[in-house]
Protein backbone atom coordinates (compact mmCIF):
# COMPACT_ATOMS: atom_id res chain seq x y z
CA UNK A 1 2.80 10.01 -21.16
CA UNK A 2 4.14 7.55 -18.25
CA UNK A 3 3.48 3.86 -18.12
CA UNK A 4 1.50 2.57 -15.09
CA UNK A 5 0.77 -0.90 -14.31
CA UNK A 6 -2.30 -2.61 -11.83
CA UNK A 7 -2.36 -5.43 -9.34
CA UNK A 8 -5.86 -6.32 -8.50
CA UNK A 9 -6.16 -8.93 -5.57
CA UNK A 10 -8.79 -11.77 -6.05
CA UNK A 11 -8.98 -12.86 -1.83
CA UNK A 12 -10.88 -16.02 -2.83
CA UNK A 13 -9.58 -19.35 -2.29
CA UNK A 14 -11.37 -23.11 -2.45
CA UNK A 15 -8.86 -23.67 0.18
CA UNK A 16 -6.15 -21.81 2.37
CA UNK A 17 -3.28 -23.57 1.64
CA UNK A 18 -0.77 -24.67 4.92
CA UNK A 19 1.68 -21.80 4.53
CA UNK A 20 -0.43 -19.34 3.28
CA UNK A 21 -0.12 -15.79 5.17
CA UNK A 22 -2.06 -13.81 2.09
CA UNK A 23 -5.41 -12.18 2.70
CA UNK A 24 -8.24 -14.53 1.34
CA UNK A 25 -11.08 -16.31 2.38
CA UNK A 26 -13.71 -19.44 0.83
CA UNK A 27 -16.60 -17.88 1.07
CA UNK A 28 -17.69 -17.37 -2.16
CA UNK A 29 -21.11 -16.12 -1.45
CA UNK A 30 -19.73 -12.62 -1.34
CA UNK A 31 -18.38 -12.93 -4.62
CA UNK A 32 -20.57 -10.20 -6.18
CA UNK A 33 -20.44 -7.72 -3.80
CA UNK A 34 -16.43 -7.75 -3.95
CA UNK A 35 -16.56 -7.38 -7.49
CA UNK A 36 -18.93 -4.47 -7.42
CA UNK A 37 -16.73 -2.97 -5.17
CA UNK A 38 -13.72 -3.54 -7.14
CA UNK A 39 -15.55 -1.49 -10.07
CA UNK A 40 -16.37 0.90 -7.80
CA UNK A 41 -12.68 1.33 -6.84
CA UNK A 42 -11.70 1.40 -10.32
CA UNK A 43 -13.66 4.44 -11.22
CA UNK A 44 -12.05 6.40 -8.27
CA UNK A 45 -8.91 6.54 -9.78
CA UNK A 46 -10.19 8.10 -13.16
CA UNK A 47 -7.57 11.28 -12.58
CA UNK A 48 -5.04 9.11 -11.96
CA UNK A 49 -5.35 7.43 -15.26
CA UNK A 50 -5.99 10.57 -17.16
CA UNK A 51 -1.60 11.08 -17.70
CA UNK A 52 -0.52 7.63 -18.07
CA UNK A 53 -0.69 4.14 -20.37
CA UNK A 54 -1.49 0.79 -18.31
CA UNK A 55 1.25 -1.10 -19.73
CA UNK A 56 0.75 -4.35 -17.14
CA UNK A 57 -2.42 -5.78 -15.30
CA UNK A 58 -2.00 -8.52 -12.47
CA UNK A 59 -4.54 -10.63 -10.95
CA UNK A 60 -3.49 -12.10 -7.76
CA UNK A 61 -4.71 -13.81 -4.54
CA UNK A 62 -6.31 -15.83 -3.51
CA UNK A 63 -7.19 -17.81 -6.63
CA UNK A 64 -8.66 -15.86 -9.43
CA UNK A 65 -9.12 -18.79 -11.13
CA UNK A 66 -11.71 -19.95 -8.60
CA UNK A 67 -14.45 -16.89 -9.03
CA UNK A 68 -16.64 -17.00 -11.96
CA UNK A 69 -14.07 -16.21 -15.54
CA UNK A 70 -17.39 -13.71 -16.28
CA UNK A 71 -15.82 -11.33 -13.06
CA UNK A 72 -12.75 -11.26 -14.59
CA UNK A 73 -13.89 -10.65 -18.18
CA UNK A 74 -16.59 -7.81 -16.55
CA UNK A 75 -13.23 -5.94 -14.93
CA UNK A 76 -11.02 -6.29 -17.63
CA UNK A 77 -13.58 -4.75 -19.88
CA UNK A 78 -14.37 -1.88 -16.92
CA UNK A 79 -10.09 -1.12 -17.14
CA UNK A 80 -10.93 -0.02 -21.08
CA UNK A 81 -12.07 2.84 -19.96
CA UNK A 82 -8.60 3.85 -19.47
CA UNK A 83 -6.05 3.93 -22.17
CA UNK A 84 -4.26 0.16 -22.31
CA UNK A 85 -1.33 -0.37 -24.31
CA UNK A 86 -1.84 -2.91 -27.09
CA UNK A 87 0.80 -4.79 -25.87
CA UNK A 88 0.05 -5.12 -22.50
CA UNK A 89 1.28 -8.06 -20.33
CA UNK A 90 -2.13 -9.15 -18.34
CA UNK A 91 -1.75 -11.71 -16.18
CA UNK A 92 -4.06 -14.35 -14.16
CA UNK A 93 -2.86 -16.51 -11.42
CA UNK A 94 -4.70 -20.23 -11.49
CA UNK A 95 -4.32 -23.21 -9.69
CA UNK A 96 -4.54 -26.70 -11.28
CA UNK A 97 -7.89 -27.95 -11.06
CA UNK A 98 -10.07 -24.62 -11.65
CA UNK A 99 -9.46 -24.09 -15.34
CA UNK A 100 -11.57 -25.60 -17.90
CA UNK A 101 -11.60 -24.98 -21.44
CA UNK A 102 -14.79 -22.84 -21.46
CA UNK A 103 -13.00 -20.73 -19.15
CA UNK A 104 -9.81 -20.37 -20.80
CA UNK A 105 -11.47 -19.40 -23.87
CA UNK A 106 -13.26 -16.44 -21.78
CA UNK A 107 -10.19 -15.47 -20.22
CA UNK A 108 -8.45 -15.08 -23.96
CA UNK A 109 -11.70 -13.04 -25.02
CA UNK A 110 -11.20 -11.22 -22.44
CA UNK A 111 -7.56 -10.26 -22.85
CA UNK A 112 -5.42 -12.29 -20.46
CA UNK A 113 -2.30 -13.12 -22.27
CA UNK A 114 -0.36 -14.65 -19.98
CA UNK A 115 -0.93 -17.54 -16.82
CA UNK A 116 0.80 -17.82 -13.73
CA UNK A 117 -0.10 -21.57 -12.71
CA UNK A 118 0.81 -22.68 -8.91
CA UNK A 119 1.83 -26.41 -9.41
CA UNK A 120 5.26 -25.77 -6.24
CA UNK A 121 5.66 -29.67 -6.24
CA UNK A 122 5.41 -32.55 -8.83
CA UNK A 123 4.94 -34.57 -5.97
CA UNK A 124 1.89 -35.69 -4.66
CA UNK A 125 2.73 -36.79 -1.63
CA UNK A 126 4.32 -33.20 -1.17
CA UNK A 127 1.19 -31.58 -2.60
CA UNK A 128 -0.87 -33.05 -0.22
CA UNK A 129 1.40 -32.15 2.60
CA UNK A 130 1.09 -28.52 1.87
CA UNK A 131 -2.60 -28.45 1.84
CA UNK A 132 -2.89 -28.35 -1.88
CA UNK A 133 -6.05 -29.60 -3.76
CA UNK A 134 -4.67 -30.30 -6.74
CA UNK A 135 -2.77 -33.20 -7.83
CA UNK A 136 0.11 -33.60 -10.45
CA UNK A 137 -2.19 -35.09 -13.20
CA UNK A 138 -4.41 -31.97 -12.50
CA UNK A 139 -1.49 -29.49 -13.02
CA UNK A 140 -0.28 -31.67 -16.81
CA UNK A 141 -3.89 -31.70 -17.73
CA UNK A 142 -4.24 -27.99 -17.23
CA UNK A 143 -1.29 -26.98 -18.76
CA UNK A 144 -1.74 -28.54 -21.64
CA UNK A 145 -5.60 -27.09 -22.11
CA UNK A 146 -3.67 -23.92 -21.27
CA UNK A 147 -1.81 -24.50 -24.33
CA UNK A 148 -4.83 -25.21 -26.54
CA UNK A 149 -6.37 -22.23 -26.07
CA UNK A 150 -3.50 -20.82 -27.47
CA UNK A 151 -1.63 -18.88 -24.52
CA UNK A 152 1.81 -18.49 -25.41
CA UNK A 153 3.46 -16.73 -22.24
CA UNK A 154 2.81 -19.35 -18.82
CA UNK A 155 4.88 -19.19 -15.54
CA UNK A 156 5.12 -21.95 -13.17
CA UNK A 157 5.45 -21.81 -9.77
CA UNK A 158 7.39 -24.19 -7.84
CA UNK A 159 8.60 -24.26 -4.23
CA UNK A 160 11.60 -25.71 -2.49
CA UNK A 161 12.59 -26.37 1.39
CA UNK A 162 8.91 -27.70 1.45
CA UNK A 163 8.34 -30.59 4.08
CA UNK A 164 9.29 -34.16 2.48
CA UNK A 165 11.13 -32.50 -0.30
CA UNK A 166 14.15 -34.48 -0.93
CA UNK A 167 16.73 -33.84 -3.57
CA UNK A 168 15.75 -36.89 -5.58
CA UNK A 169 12.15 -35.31 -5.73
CA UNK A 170 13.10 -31.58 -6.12
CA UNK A 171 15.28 -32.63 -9.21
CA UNK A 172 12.10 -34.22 -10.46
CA UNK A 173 9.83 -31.61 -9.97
CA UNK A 174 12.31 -29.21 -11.90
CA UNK A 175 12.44 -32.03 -14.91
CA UNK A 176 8.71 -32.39 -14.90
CA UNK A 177 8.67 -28.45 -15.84
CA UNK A 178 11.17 -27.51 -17.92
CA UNK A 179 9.83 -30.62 -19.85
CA UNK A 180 6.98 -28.87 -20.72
CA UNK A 181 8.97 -25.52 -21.63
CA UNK A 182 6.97 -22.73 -19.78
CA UNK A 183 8.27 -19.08 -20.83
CA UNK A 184 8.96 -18.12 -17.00
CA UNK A 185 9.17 -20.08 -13.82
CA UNK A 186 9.48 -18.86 -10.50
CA UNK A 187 11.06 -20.59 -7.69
CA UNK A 188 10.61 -19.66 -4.25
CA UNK A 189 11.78 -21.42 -0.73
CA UNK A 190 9.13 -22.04 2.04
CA UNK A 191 9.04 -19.34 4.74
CA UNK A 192 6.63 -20.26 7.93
CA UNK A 193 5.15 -17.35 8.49
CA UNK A 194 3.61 -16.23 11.63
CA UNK A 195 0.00 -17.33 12.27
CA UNK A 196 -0.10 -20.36 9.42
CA UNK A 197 -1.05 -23.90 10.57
CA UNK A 198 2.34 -24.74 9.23
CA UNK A 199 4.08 -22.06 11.47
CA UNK A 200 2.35 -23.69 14.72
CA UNK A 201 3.55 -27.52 13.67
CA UNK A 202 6.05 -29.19 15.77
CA UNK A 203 6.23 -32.35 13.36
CA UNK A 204 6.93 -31.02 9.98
CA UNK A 205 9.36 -32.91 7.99
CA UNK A 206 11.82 -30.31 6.37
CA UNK A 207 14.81 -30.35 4.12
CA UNK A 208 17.80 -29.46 6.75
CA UNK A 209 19.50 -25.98 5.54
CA UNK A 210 22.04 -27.73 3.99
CA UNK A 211 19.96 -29.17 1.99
CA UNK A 212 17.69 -26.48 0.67
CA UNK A 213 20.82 -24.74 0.11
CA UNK A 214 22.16 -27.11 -2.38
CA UNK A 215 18.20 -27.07 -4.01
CA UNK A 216 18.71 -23.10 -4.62
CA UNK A 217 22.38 -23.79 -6.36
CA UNK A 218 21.18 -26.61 -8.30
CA UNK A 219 18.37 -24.76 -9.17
CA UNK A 220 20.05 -21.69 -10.95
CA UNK A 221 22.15 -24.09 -12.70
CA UNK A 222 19.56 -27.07 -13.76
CA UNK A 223 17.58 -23.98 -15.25
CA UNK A 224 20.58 -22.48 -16.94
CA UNK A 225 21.33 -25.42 -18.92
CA UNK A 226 17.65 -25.92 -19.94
CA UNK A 227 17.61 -22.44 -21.62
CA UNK A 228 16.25 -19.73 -18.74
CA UNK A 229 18.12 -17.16 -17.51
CA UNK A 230 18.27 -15.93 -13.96
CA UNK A 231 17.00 -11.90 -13.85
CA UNK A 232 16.14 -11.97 -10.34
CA UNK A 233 16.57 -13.92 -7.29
CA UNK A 234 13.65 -16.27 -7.45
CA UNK A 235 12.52 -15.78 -11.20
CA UNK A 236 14.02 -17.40 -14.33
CA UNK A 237 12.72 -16.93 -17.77
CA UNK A 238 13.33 -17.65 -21.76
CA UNK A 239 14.61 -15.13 -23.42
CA UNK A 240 12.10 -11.71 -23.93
CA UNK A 241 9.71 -13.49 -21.34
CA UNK A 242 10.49 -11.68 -17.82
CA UNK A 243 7.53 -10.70 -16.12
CA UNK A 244 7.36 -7.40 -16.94
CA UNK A 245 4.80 -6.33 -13.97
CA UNK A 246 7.19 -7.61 -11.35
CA UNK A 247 9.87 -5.68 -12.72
CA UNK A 248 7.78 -2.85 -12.20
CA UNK A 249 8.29 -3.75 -8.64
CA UNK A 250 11.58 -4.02 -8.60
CA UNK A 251 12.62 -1.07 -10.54
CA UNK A 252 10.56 1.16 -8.99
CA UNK A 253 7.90 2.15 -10.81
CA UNK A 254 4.29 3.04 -10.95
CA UNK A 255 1.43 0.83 -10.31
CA UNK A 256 -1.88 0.95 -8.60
CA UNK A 257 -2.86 -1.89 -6.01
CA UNK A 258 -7.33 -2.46 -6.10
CA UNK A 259 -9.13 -4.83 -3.61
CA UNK A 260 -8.79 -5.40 -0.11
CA UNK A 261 -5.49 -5.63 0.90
CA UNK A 262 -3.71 -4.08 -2.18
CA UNK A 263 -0.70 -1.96 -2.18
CA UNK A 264 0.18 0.87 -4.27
CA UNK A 265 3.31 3.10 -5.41
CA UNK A 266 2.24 6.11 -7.55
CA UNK A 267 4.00 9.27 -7.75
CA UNK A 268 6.78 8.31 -5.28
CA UNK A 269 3.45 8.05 -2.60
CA UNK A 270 2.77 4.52 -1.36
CA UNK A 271 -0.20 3.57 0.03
CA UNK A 272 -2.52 0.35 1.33
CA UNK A 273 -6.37 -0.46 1.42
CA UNK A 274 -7.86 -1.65 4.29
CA UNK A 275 -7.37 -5.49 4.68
CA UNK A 276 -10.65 -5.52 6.30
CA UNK A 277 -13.41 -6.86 4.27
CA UNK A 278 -16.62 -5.23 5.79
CA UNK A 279 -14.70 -1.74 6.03
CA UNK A 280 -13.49 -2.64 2.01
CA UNK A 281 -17.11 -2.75 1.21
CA UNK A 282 -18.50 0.06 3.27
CA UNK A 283 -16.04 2.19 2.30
CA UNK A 284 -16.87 1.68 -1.65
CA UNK A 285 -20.78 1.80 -0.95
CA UNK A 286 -19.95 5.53 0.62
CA UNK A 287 -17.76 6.29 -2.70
CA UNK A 288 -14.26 6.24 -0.31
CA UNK A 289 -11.73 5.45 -1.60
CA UNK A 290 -10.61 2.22 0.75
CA UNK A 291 -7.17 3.81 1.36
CA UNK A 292 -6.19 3.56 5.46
CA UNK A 293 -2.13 4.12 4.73
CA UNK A 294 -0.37 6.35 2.64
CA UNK A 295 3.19 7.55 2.88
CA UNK A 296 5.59 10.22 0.66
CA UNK A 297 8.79 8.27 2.02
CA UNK A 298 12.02 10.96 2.43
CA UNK A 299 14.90 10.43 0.20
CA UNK A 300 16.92 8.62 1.63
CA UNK A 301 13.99 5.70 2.63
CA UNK A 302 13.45 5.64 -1.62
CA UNK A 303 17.31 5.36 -2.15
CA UNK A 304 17.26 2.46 -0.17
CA UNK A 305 14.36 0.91 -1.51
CA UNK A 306 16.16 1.67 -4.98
CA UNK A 307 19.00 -0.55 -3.58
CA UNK A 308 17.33 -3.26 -2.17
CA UNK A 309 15.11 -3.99 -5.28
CA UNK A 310 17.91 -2.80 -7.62
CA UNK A 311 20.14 -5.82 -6.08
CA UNK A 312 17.77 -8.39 -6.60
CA UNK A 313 17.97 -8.19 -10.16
CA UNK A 314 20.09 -10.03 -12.36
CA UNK A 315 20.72 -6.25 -13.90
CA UNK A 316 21.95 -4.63 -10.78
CA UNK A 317 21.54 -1.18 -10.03
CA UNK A 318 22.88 1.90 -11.96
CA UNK A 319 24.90 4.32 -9.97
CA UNK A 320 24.83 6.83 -11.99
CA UNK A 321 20.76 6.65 -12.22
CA UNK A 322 21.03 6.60 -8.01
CA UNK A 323 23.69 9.60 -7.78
CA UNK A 324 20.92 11.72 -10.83
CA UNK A 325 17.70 10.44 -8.43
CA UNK A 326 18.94 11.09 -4.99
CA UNK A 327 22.67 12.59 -5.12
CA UNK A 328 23.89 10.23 -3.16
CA UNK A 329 27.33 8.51 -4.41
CA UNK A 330 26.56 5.38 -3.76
CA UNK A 331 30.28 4.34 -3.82
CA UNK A 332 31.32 6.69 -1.86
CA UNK A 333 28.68 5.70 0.73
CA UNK A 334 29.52 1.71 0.63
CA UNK A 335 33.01 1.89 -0.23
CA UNK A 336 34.15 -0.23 2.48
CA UNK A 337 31.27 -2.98 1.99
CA UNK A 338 31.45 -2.86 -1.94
CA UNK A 339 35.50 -3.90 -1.91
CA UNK A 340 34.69 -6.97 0.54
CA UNK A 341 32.02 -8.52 -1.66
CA UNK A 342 33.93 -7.76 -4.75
CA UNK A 343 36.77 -9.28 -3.56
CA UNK A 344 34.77 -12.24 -1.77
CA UNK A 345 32.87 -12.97 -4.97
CA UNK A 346 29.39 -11.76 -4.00
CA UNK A 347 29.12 -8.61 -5.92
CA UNK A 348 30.41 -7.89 -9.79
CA UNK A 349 31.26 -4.26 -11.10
CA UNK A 350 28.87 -4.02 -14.25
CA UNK A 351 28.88 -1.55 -17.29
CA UNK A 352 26.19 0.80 -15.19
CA UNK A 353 27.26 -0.43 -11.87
CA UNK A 354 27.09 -3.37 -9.64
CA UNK A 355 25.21 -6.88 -9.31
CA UNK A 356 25.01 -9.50 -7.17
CA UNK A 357 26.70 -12.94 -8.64
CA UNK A 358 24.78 -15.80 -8.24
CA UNK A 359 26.70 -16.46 -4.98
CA UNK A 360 25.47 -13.36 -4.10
CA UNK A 361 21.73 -14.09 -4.42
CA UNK A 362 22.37 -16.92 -1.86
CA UNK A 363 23.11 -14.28 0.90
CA UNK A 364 21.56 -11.53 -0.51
CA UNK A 365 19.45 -11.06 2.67
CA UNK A 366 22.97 -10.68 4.65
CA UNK A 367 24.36 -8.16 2.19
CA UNK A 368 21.69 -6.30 1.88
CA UNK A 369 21.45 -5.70 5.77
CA UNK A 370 25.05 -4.76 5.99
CA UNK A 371 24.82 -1.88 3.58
CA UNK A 372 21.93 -0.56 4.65
């Protein structure tokens, strides 16, 4: 029987944050009627569960920390109608200031084994700047009521290239963290995306690119010598702690996106709900499924994919698995790109095949548009 993971998206937010792009919203009046939905949605999919183990269960956003814990503990308990592995990795996404220890203590009933908590500064001043409602003493005093309630298995989220990020306060930030020993922290640089108040600012203060480069390099190495180890381009972990739903991701395999906005690859088929909310909910009332894109991509589109996540992992990708998948030699194909980034320093022959070094990682974007 295959293994099959779920994202669910949460869209609620106290707050849209200054760079935010995702699909959410504050109004927390419609609360209920999403989460009826959402159960709705979830018994649609009751064939698709019928051949395969949930082995991972996400819950995104937005900030599912924000809507009642008793939603989440009502859906997880609606997903055990399907068969979940004991040893799932189930996974909530908070923000400092929404968890309390009432809540935590639902969210452990309820079978959430593992946080993802959004501090991406330990700067106020920087916090504050980015639209954040949390503070630094918010983020220390949640964490450690995190740890109370006994989870064992927290990622941290931090950001760099932010504006009024220097390196003095970006090393800081990184101390303040690994301090406090999560399992898994993810670090990711700011992109101003199209449409965020951020994107339309003239005035914003940002690290120049020299600058933000030398944050990424320190940061692999800071992290290396404090016991995490690099297994994809922006996630770091202790040892046995990778997030195993975002490898999913990455290596390609099943999982099933629910709420508005979600994505979805099943069966080699991907697919998107609506991100409209009305149509979301209309849709479910009528017993649709809220579905407005799907796609069987050719071969060649999934051997690409295959590279493109394949080389953002620490692992690399197996050429032999790509040549059984999708006959295609893929060193036959890239000869001519695969001998300059070997012999610039980029790219390392492995036991299975070939990896970006952490060189590599820095331009990854580059190399990945010149083979493909």
């Amino acid at each position: 029987m295959k293994h099959c993971g779920i994202y669910i998206h949460v869209p609620f937010c106290l707050r849209k944050c200054q760079y935010c792009d995702f699909i959410s919203f504050s109004d927390f009046s419609q609360e209920e009627d999403y989460f009826k939905a959402l159960h709705r949605e979830i018994d649609l999919y009751e064939s698709a569960f019928s051949d395969c183990v949930i082995d991972s269960i996400f819950f995104g956003g937005g900030t599912p920390s924000a809507v009642s814990p008793v939603q989440i503990s009502k859906l997880m308990n609606r997903l055990r109608k399907y068969k979940i592995c004991g040893n799932a990795e189930i996974t909530l996404e908070v923000n400092p200031a929404t968890l309390t220890d009432e809540n935590l203590l639902i969210y452990r009933e309820a079978g959430i084994n593992r946080l993802s908590i959004g501090l991406q500064s330990a700067d106020d001043r920087e916090l504050r700047e980015l639209g954040r409602l949390h503070s630094v003493k918010d983020f220390l005093n949640n964490y450690a009521a995190a740890r109370r309630a006994g989870f064992s298995n927290i990622n941290v989220d931090i950001m760099f290239g932010i504006p009024l990020q220097t390196m003095e306060s970006f090393q800081r930030t990184l101390e303040v963290v690994c301090d406090l020993k999560p399992e898994h922290i993810s670090a990711y640089s700011l992109i101003l995306e199209e449409g965020t108040p951020f994107s339309e600012r003239n005035d914003l203060e940002l690290p120049d690119e020299e600058t933000e480069q030398w944050m990424y390099e320190h940061l692999q190495s800071f992290l290396r010598t404090r016991g995490y180890f690099q297994y994809e381009i922006s996630n770091f972990a202790q040892k046995g702690f990778a997030c195993r739903h975002n490898l999913k991701y990455w290596r390609m395999e099943d999982f099933i996106g629910f709420g508005l906005a979600a994505h979805s690859f099943y069966g080699g088929l991907r697919y998107a709900n609506t991100a409209n909310y009305s149509d979301y909910i209309r849709r479910l009332s009528l017993g649709e499924k809220p579905v407005i894109q799907s796609e069987r991509e050719s071969e060649e589109e999934l051997f690409q994919d295959a590279v493109i996540t394949g080389l953002r992992l620490n692992e690399g990708i197996d050429i032999s698995r790509l040549k059984e998948c999708f006959r295609i030699d893929f060193e036959k194909r890239y000869s001519g790109a695969l001998e300059r980034y070997l012999k610039s320093g980029h790219l390392v022959r492995t036991e299975k095949g070939y990896a970006l070094t952490r060189e590599g990682f820095e331009i990854s974007n580059y190399i990945l548009s010149d083979l493909l």
